[in-house]
N, C-alpha and C. Protein backbone atom coordinates (compact mmCIF):
# COMPACT_ATOMS: atom_id res chain seq x y z
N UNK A 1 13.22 -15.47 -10.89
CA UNK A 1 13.32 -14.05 -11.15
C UNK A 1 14.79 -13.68 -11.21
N UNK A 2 15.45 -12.96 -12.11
CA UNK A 2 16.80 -12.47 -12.82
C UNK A 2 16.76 -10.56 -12.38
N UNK A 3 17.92 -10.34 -12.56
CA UNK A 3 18.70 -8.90 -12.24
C UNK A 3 17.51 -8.40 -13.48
N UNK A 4 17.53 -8.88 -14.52
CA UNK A 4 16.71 -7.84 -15.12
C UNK A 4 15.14 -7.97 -15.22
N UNK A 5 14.31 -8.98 -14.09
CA UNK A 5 13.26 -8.90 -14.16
C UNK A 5 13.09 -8.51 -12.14
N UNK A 6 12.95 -7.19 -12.14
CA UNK A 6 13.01 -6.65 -10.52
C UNK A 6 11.97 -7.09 -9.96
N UNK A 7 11.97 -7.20 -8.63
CA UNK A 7 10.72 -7.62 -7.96
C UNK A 7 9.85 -6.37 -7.85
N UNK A 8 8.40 -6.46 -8.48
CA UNK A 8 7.84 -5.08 -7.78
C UNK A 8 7.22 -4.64 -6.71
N UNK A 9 7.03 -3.42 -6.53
CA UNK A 9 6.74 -2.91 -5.40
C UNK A 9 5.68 -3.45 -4.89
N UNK A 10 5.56 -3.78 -3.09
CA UNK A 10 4.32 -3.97 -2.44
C UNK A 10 3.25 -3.92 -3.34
N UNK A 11 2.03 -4.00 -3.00
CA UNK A 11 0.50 -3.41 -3.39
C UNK A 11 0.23 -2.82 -2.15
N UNK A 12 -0.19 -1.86 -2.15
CA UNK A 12 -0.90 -1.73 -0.74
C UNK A 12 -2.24 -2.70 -0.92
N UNK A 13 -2.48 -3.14 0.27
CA UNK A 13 -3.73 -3.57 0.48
C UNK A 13 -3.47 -4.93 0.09
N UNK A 14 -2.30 -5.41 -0.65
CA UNK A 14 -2.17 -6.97 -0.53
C UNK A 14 -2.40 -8.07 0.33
N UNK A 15 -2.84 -9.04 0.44
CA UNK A 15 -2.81 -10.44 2.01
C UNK A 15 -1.05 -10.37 1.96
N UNK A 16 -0.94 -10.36 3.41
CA UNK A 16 0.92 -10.26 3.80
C UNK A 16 0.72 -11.34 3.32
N UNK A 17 0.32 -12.44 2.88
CA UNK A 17 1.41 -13.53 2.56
C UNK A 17 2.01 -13.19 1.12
N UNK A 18 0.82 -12.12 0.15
CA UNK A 18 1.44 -12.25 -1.04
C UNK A 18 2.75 -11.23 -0.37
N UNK A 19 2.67 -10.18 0.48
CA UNK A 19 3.41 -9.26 0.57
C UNK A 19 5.20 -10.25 0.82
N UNK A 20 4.42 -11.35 2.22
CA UNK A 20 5.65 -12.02 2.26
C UNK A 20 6.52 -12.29 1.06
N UNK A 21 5.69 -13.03 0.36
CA UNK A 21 6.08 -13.44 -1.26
C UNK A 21 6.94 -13.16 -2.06
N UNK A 22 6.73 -11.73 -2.04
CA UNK A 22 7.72 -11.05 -2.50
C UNK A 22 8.82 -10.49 -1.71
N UNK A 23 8.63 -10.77 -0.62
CA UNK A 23 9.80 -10.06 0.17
C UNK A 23 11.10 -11.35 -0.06
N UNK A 24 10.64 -12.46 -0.41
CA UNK A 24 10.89 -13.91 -0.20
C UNK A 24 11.96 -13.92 -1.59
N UNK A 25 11.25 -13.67 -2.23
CA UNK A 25 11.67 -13.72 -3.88
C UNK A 25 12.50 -12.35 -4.24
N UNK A 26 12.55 -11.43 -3.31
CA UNK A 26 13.88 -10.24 -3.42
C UNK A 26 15.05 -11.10 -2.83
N UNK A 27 14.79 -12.17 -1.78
CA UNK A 27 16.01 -12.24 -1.25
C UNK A 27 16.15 -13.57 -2.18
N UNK A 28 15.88 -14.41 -3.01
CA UNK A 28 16.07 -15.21 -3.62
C UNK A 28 17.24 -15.39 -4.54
N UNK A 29 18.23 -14.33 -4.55
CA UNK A 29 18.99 -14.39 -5.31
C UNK A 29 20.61 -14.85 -4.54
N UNK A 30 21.34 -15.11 -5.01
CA UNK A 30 22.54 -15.96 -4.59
C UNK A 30 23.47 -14.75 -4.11
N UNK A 31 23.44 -13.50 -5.09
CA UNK A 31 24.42 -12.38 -4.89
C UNK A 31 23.74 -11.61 -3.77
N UNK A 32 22.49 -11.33 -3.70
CA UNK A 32 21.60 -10.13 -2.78
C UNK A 32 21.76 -11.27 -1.49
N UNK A 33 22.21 -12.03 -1.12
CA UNK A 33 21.98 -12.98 -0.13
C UNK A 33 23.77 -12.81 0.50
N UNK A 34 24.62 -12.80 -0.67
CA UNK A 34 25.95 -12.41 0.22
C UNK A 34 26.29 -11.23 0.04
N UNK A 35 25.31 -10.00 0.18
CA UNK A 35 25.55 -8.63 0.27
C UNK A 35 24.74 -8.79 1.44
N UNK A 36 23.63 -8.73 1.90
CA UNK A 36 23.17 -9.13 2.96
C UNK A 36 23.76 -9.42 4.33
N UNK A 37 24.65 -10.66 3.70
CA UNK A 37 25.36 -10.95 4.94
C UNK A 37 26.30 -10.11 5.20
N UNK A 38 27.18 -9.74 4.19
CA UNK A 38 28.38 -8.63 4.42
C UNK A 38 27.99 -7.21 5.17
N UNK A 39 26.47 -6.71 4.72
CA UNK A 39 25.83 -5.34 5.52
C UNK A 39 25.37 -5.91 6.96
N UNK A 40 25.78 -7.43 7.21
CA UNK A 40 25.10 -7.16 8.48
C UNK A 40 26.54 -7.29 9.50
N UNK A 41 26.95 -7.61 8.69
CA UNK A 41 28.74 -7.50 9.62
C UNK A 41 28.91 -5.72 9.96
N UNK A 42 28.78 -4.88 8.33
CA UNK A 42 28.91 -3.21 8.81
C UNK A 42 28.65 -2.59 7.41
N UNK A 43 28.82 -1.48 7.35
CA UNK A 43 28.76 -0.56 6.31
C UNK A 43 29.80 -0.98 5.31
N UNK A 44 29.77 -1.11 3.94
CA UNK A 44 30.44 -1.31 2.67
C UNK A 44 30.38 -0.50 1.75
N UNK A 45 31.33 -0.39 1.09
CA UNK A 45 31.92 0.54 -0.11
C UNK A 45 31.62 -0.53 -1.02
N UNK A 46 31.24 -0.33 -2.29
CA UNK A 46 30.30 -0.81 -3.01
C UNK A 46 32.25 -1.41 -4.03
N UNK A 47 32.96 -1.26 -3.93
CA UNK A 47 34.32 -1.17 -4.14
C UNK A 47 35.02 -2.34 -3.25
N UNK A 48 34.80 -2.61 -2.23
CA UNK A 48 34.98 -3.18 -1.20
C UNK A 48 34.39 -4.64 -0.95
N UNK A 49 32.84 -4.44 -1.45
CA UNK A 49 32.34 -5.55 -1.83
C UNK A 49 32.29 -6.40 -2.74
N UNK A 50 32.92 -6.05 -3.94
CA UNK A 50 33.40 -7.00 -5.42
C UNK A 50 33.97 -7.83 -5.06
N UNK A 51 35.07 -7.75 -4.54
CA UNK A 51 36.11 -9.17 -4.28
C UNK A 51 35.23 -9.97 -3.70
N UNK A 52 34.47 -9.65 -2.23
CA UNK A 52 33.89 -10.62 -1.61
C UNK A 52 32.86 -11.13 -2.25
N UNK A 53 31.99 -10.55 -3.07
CA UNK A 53 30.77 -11.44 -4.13
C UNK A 53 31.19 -12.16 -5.00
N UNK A 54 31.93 -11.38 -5.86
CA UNK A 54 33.29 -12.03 -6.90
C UNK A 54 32.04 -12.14 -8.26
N UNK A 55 31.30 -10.74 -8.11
CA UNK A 55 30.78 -10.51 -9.52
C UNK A 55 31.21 -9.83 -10.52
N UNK A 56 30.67 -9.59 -11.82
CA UNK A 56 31.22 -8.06 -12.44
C UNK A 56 30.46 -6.97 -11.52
N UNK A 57 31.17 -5.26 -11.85
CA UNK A 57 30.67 -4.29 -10.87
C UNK A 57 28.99 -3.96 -11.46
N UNK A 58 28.68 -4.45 -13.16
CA UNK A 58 27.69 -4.09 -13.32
C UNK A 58 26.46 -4.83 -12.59
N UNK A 59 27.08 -6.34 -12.41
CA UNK A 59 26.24 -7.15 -11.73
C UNK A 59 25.69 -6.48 -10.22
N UNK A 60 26.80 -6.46 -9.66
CA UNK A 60 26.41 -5.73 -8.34
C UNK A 60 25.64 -5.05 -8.11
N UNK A 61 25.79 -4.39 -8.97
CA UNK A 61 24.85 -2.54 -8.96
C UNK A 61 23.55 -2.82 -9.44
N UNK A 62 23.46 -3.89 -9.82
CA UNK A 62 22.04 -4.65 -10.32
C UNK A 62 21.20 -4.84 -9.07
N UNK A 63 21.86 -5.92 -8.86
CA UNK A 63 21.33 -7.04 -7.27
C UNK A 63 21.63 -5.41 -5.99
N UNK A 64 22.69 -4.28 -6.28
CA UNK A 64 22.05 -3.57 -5.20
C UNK A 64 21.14 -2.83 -5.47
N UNK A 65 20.57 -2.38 -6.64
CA UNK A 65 18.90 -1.37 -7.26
C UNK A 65 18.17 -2.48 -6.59
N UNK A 66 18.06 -3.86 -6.54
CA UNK A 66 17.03 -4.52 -6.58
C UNK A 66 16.94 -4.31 -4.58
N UNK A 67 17.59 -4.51 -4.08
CA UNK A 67 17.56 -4.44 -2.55
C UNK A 67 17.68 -2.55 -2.18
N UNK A 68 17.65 -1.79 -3.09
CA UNK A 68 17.00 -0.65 -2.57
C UNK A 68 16.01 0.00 -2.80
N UNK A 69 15.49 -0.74 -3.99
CA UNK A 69 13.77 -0.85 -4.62
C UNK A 69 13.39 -1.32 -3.32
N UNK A 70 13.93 -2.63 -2.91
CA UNK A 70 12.92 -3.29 -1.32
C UNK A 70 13.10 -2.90 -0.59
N UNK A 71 14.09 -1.47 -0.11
CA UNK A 71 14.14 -0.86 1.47
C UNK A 71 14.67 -1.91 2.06
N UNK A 72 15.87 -2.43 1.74
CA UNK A 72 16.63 -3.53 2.36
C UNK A 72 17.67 -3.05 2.82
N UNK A 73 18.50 -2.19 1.41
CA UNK A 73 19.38 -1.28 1.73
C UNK A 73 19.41 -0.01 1.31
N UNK A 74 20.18 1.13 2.42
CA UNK A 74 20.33 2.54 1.89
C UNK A 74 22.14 2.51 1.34
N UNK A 75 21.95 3.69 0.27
CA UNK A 75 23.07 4.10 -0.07
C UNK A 75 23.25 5.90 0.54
N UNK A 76 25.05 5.56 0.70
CA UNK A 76 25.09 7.10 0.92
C UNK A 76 26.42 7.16 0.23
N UNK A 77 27.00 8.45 -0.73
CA UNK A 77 27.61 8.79 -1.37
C UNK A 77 28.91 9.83 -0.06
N UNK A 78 29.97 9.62 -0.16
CA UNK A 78 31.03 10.37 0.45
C UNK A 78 32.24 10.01 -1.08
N UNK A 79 32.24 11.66 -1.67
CA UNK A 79 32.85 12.02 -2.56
C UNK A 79 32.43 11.08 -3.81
N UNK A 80 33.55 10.19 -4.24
CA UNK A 80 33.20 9.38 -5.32
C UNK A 80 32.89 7.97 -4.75
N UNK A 81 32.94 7.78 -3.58
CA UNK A 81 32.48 6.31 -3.33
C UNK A 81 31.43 6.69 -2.55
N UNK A 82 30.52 5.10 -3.13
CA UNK A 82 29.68 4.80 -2.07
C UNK A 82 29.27 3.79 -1.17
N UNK A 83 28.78 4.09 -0.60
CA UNK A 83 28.80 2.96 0.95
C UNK A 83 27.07 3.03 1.00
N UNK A 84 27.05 1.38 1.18
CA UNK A 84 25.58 0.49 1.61
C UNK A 84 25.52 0.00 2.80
N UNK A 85 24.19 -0.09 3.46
CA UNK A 85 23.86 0.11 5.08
C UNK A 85 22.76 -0.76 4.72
N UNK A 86 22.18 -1.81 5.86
CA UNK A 86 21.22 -2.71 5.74
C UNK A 86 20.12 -1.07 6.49
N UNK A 87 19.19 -1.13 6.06
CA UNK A 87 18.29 -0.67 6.78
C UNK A 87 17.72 -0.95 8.17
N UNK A 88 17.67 -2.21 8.42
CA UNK A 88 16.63 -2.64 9.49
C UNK A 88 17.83 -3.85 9.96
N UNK A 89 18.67 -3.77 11.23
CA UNK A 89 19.12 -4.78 11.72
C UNK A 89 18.29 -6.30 12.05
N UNK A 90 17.25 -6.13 11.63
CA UNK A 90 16.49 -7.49 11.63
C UNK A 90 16.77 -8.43 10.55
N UNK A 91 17.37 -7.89 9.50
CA UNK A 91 17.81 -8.49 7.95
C UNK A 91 18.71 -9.57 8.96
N UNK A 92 19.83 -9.08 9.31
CA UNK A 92 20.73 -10.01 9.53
C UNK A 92 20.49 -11.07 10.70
N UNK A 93 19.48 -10.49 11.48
CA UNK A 93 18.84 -11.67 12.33
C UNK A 93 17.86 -12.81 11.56
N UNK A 94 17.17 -12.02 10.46
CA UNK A 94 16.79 -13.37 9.44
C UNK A 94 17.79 -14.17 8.84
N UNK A 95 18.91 -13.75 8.44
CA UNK A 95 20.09 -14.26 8.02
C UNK A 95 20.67 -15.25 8.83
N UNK A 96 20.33 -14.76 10.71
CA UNK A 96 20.79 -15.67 11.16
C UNK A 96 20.11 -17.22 11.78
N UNK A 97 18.85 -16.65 11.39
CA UNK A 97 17.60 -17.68 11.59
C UNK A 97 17.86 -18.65 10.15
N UNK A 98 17.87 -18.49 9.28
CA UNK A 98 18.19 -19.23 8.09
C UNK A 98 18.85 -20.03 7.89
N UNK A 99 20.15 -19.42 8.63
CA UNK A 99 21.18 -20.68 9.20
C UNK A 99 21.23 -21.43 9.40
N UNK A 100 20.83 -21.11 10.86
CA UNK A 100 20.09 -21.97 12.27
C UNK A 100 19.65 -23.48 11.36
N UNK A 101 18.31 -22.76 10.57
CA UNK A 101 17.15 -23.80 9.66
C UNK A 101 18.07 -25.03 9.21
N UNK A 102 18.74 -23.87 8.11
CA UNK A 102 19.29 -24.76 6.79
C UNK A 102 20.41 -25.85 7.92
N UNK A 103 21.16 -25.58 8.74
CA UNK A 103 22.01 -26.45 9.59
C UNK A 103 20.95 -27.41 10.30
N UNK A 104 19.95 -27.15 10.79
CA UNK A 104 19.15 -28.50 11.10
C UNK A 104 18.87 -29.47 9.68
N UNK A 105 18.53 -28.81 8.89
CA UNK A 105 18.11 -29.28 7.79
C UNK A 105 19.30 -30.60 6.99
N UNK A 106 20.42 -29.90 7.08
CA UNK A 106 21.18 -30.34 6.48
C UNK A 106 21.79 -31.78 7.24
N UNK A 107 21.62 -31.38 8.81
CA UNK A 107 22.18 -32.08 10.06
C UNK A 107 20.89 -33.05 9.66
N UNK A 108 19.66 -33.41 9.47
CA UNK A 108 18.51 -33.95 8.87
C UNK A 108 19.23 -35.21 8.10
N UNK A 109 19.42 -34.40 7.20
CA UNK A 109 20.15 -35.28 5.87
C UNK A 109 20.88 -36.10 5.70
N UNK A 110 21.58 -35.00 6.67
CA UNK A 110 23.18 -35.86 7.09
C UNK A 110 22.63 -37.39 7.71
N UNK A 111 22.16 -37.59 8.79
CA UNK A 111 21.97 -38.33 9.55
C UNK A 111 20.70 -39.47 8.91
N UNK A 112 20.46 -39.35 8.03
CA UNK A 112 19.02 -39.66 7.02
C UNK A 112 20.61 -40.73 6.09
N UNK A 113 20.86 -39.85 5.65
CA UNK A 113 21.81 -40.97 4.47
C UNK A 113 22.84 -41.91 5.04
N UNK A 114 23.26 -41.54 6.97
CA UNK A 114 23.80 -42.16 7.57
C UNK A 114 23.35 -43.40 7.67
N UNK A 115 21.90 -43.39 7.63
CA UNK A 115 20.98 -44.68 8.09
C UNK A 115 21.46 -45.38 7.01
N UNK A 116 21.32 -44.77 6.00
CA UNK A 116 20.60 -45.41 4.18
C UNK A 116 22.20 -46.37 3.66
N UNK A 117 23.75 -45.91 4.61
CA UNK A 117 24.42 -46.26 3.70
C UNK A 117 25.00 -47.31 5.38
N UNK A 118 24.36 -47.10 6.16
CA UNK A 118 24.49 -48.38 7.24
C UNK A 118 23.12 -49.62 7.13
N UNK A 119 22.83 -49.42 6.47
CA UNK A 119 21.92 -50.74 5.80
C UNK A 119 22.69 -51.45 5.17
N UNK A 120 22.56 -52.99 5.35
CA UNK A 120 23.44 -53.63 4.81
C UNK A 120 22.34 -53.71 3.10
N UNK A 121 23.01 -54.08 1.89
CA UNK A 121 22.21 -53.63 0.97
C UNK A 121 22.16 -55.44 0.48
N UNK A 122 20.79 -55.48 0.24
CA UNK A 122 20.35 -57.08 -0.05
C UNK A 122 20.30 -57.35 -1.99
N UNK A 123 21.14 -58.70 -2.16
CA UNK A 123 20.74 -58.58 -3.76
C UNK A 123 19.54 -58.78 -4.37
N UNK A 124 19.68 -57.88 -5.46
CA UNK A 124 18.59 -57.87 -6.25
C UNK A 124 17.74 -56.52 -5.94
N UNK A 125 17.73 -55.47 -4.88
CA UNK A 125 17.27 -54.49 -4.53
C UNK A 125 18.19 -52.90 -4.58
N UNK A 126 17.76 -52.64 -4.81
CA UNK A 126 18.30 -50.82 -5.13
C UNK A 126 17.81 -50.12 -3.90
């Protein structure tokens, strides 16, 4: 799923897993994932956050409609700028559970190819 195909809204009455589903596939994107992390550090100026994504501004404003379609994030306007707020401080505790995962995961791997390249390797076998 792409900036220009949005995730849609809940169903009411959906099985949470489809609900999960989609909550899954809003955060699926590479940019909505380091805006995420940046709202859970504090409040951002939508100005403020370009350098650190390192998108164009139209991109941004994309990936942020799509996370305020999901009640992920609020915007609030002071004069000509505006500033984004995670809604629910639990975002960034999933953010930090993800981590957690992907660092076992990776620590997994790590230690998996450790084996694979301390095998002594016999001829004639791959």
């Amino acid at each position: 799923m792409n900036a220009e195909t949005p995730t849609p809204p809940p169903v009411v009455g959906a099985p949470l897993y489809q609900l999960k589903a989609e909550f899954f596939k809003t955060l699926g994107h590479p940019v909505r994932i380091r805006v995420l992390e940046l709202l859970s550090e504090r409040e951002y100026a939508v100005s403020e956050m370009l350098p650190e994504v390192g998108v164009e501004a139209s991109h941004l404003s994309q990936q942020l409609a799509v996370l305020r379609r999901s009640n992920l994030v609020i915007a609030r306007r002071e004069g000509s700028t505006v500033y984004y707020r995670l809604t629910n401080p639990r975002v960034a505790e999933l953010l930090r559970v993800a981590r957690t995962i992907l660092g076992g995961v990776i620590s997994g791997q790590a230690e998996l190819l450790d084996g694979l390249l301390a095998q002594p390797q016999k001829p004639g076998r791959d």
